[in-house]
Structures are given as C-alpha cells and as structure tokens.
C-alpha atoms as a PDB file:
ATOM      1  CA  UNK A   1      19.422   2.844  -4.170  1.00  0.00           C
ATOM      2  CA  UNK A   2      16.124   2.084  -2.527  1.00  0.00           C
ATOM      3  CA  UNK A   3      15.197  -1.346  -2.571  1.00  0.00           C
ATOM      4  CA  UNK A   4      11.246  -2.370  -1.844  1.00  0.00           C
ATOM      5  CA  UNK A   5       9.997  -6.019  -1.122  1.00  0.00           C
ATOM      6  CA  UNK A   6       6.445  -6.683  -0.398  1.00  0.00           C
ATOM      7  CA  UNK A   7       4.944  -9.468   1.205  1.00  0.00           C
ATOM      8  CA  UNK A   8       2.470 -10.657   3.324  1.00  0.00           C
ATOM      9  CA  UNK A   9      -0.507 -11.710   0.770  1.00  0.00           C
ATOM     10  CA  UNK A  10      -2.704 -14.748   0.806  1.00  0.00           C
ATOM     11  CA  UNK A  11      -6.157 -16.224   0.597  1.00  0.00           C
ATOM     12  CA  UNK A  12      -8.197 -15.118   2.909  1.00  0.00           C
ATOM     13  CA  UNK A  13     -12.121 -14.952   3.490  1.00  0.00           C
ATOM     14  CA  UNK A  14     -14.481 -12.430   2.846  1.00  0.00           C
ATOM     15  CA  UNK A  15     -14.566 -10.400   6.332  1.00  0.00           C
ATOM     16  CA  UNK A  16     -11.375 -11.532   7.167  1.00  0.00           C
ATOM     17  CA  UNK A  17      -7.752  -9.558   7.845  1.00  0.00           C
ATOM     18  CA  UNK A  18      -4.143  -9.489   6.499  1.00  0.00           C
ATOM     19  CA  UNK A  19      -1.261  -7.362   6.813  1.00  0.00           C
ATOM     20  CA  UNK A  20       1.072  -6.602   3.954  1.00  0.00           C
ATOM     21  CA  UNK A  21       4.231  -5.549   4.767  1.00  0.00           C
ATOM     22  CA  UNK A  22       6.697  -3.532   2.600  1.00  0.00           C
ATOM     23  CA  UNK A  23      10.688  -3.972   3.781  1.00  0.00           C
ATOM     24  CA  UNK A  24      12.304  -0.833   2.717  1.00  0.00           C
ATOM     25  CA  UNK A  25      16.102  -0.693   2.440  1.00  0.00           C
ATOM     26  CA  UNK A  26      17.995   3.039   1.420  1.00  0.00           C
ATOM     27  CA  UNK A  27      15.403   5.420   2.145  1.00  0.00           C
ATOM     28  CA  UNK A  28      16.544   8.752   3.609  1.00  0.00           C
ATOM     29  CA  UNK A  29      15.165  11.524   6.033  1.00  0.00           C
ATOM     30  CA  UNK A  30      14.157  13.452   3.087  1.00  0.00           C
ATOM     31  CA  UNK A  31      13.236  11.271   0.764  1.00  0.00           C
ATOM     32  CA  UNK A  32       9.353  10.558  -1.329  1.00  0.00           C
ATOM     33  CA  UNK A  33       6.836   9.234   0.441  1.00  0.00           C
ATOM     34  CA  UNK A  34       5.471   5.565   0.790  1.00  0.00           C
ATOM     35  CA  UNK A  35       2.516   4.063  -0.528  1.00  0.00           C
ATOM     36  CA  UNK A  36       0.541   1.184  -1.535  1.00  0.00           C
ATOM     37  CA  UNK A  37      -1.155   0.964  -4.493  1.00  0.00           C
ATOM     38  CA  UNK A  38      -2.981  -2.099  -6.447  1.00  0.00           C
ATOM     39  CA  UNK A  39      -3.866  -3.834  -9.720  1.00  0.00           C
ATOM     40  CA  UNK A  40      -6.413  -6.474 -10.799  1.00  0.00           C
ATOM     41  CA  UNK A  41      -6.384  -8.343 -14.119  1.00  0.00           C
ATOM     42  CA  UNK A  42      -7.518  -5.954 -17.229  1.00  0.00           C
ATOM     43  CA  UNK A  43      -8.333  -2.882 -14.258  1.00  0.00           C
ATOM     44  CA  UNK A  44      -6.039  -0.149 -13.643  1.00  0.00           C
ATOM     45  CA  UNK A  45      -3.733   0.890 -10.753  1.00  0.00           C
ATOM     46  CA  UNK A  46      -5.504   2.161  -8.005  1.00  0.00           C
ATOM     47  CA  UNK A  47      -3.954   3.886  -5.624  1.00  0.00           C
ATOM     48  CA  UNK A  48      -4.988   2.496  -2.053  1.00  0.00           C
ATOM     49  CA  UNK A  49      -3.149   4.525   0.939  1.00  0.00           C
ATOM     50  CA  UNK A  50       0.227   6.911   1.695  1.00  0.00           C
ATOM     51  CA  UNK A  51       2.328   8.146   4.351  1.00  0.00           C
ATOM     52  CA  UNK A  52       3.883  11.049   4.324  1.00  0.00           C
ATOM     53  CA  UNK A  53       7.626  11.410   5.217  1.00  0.00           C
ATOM     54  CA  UNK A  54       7.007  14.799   6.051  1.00  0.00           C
ATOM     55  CA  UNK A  55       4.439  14.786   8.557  1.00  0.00           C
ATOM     56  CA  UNK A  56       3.281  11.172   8.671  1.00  0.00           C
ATOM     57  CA  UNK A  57      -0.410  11.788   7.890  1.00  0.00           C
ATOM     58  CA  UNK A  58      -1.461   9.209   5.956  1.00  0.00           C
ATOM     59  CA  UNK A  59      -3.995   9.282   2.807  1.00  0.00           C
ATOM     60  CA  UNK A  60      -6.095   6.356   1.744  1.00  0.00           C
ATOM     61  CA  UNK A  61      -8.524   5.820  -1.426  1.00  0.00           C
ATOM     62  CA  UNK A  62     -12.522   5.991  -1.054  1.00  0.00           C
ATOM     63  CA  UNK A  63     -12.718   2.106  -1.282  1.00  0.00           C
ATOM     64  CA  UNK A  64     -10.112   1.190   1.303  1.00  0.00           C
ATOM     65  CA  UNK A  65     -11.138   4.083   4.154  1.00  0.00           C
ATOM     66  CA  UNK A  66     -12.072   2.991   7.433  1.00  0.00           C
ATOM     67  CA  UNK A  67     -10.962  -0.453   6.323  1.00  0.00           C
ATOM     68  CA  UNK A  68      -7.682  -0.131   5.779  1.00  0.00           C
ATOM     69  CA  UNK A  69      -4.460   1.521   7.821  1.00  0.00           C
ATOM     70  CA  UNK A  70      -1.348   2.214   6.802  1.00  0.00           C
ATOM     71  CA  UNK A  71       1.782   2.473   9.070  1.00  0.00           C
ATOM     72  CA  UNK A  72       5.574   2.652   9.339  1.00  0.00           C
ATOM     73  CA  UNK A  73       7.909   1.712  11.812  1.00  0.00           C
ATOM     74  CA  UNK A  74      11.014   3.709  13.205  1.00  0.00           C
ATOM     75  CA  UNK A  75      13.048   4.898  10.772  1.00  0.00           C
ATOM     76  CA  UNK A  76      10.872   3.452   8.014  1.00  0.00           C
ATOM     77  CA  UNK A  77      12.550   0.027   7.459  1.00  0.00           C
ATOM     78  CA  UNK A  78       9.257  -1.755   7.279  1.00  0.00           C
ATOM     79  CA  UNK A  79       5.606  -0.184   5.937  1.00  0.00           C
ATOM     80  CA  UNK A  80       2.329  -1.836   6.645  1.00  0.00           C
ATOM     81  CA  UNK A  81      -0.836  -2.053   5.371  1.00  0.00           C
ATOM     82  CA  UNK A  82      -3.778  -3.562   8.228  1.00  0.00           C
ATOM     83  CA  UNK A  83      -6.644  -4.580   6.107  1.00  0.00           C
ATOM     84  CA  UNK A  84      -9.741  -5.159   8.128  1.00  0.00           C
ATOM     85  CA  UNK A  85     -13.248  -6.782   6.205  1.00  0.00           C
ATOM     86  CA  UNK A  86     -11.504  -7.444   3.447  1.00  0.00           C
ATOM     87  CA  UNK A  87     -14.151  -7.445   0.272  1.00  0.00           C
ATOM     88  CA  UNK A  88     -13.929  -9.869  -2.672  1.00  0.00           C
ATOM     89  CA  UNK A  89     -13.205  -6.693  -4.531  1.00  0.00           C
ATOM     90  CA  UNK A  90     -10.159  -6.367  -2.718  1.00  0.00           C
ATOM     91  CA  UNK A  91      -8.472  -9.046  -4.697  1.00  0.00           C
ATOM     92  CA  UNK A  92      -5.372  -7.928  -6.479  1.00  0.00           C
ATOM     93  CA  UNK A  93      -1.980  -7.407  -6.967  1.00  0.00           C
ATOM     94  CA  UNK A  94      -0.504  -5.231  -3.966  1.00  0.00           C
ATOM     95  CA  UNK A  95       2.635  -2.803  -4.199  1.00  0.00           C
ATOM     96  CA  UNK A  96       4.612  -0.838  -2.035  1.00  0.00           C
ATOM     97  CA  UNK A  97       5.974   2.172  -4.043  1.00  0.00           C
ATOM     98  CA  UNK A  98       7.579   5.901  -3.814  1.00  0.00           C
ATOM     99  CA  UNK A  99       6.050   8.660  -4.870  1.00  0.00           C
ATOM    100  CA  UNK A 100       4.049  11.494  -2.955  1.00  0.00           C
ATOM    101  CA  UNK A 101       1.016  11.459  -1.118  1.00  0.00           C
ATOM    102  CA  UNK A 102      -2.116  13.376  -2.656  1.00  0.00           C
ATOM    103  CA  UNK A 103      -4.981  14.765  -0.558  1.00  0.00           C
ATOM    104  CA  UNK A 104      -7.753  13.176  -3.341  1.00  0.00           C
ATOM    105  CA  UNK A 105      -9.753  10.469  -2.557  1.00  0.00           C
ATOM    106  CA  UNK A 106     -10.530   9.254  -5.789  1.00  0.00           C
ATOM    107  CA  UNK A 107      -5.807   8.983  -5.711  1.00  0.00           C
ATOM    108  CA  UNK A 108      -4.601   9.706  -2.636  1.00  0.00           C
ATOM    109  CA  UNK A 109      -0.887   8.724  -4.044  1.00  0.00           C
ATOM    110  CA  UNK A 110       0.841   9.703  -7.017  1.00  0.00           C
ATOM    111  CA  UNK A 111       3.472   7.428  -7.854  1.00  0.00           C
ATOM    112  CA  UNK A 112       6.949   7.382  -8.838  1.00  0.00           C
ATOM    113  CA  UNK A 113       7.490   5.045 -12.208  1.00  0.00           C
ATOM    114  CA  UNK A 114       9.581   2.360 -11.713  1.00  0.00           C
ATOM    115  CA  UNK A 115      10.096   2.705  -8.050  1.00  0.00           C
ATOM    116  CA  UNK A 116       7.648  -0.599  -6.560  1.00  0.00           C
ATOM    117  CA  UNK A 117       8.805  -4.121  -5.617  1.00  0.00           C
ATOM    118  CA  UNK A 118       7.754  -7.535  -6.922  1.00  0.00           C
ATOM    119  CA  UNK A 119       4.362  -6.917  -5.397  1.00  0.00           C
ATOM    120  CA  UNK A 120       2.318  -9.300  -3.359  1.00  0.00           C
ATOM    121  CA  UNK A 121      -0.993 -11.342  -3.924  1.00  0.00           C
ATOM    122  CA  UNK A 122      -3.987 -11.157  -1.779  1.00  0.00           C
ATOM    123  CA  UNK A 123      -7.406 -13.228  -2.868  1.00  0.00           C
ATOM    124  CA  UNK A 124     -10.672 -12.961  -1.172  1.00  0.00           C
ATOM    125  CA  UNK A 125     -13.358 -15.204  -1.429  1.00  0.00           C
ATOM    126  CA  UNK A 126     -16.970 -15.507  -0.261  1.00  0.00           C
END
C-alpha cells in the first residue's frame, strides 16, 4: 500500500519561498506518477505540477510555471515542491497524490481518487 504524508506548509510573505515535501512509502518502479495538486475554500482542485515515473519530465499548471519546481529524490521516497514568489493567490490546501501526468496546462495532472495524504497548509499574505 502506498502511503503519502505532506508537509512543509506555513505562513509566509508575499514574494517569499517554501518547500513542501511529500514522504512517499510503497511506491514501485512501475508505478503512477506523482503530483501536487491544490484546493482553496469554495474553489476547485487545481492541479499544480507532476513527475513522471517514466521519464521524469515534469508538468506544471499555467499559474505555478516558472515559479514553481517539482522534484524527487532517489528512489522516490521524498517529492518536493520549491515555490519561489509565492502570490497571495497561492494560498491553499496542498496535496501530494498519484495519478498520471498530463501534457495540458490548464491540468497538467490527472489524479487518482483517493490516493493523496492529509495535505498541508500554506498562507500568503501581503
């Protein structure tokens, strides 16, 4: 069973960085792929970036790119998500989930049901 625990949020500034991170337990070599997605009060999820566990290109949303970088490390164990000038619209709910990476920037991650953690909060503030 794959377990996924996310954590890593906080209040930060408007400008400002964090790094989420996403501790991954019973993942295989040929298993979904990795993402992050997000969700705000009364919005809907919006997918934010992916990696792929086939050939590790990665896949972020319009809102996050150039901002935000996702990343694994050996094996998978751990997945990140750098966020650089974070925005006050960046404020949400974050999850680390399965599912499979899409080449859309509008969704770049299509996600499995069922298959995120607890999820983690990050605020931003002007």
């Amino acid at each position: 069973e794959v377990q996924l625990v996310e954590s890593g949020g906080g209040l930060v500034q408007a400008g400002g960085s964090l790094t989420l991170s996403c501790a991954a337990s019973g993942l295989t070599w040929d298993g979904p792929d990795i993402g992050w997605f997000r969700q705000a009060p009364g919005t809907e999820r919006q997918g934010v970036s992916c990696i792929s566990r086939r050939d590790g290109r990665t896949y972020n949303g319009h809102s996050v790119k150039g901002r935000f970088t996702i990343s694994s490390d050996v094996g998978e164990r751990t997945v990140y998500l750098q966020m650089n000038s974070l925005k006050p619209e960046d404020a949400a709910v974050y999850y680390c989930a399965l599912g499979r990476c899409e080449d859309r920037d509008y969704d770049p991650f299509s996600i499995r049901p069922g298959s995120w953690g607890q999820g983690t909060q990050v605020t931003v503030y002007w």
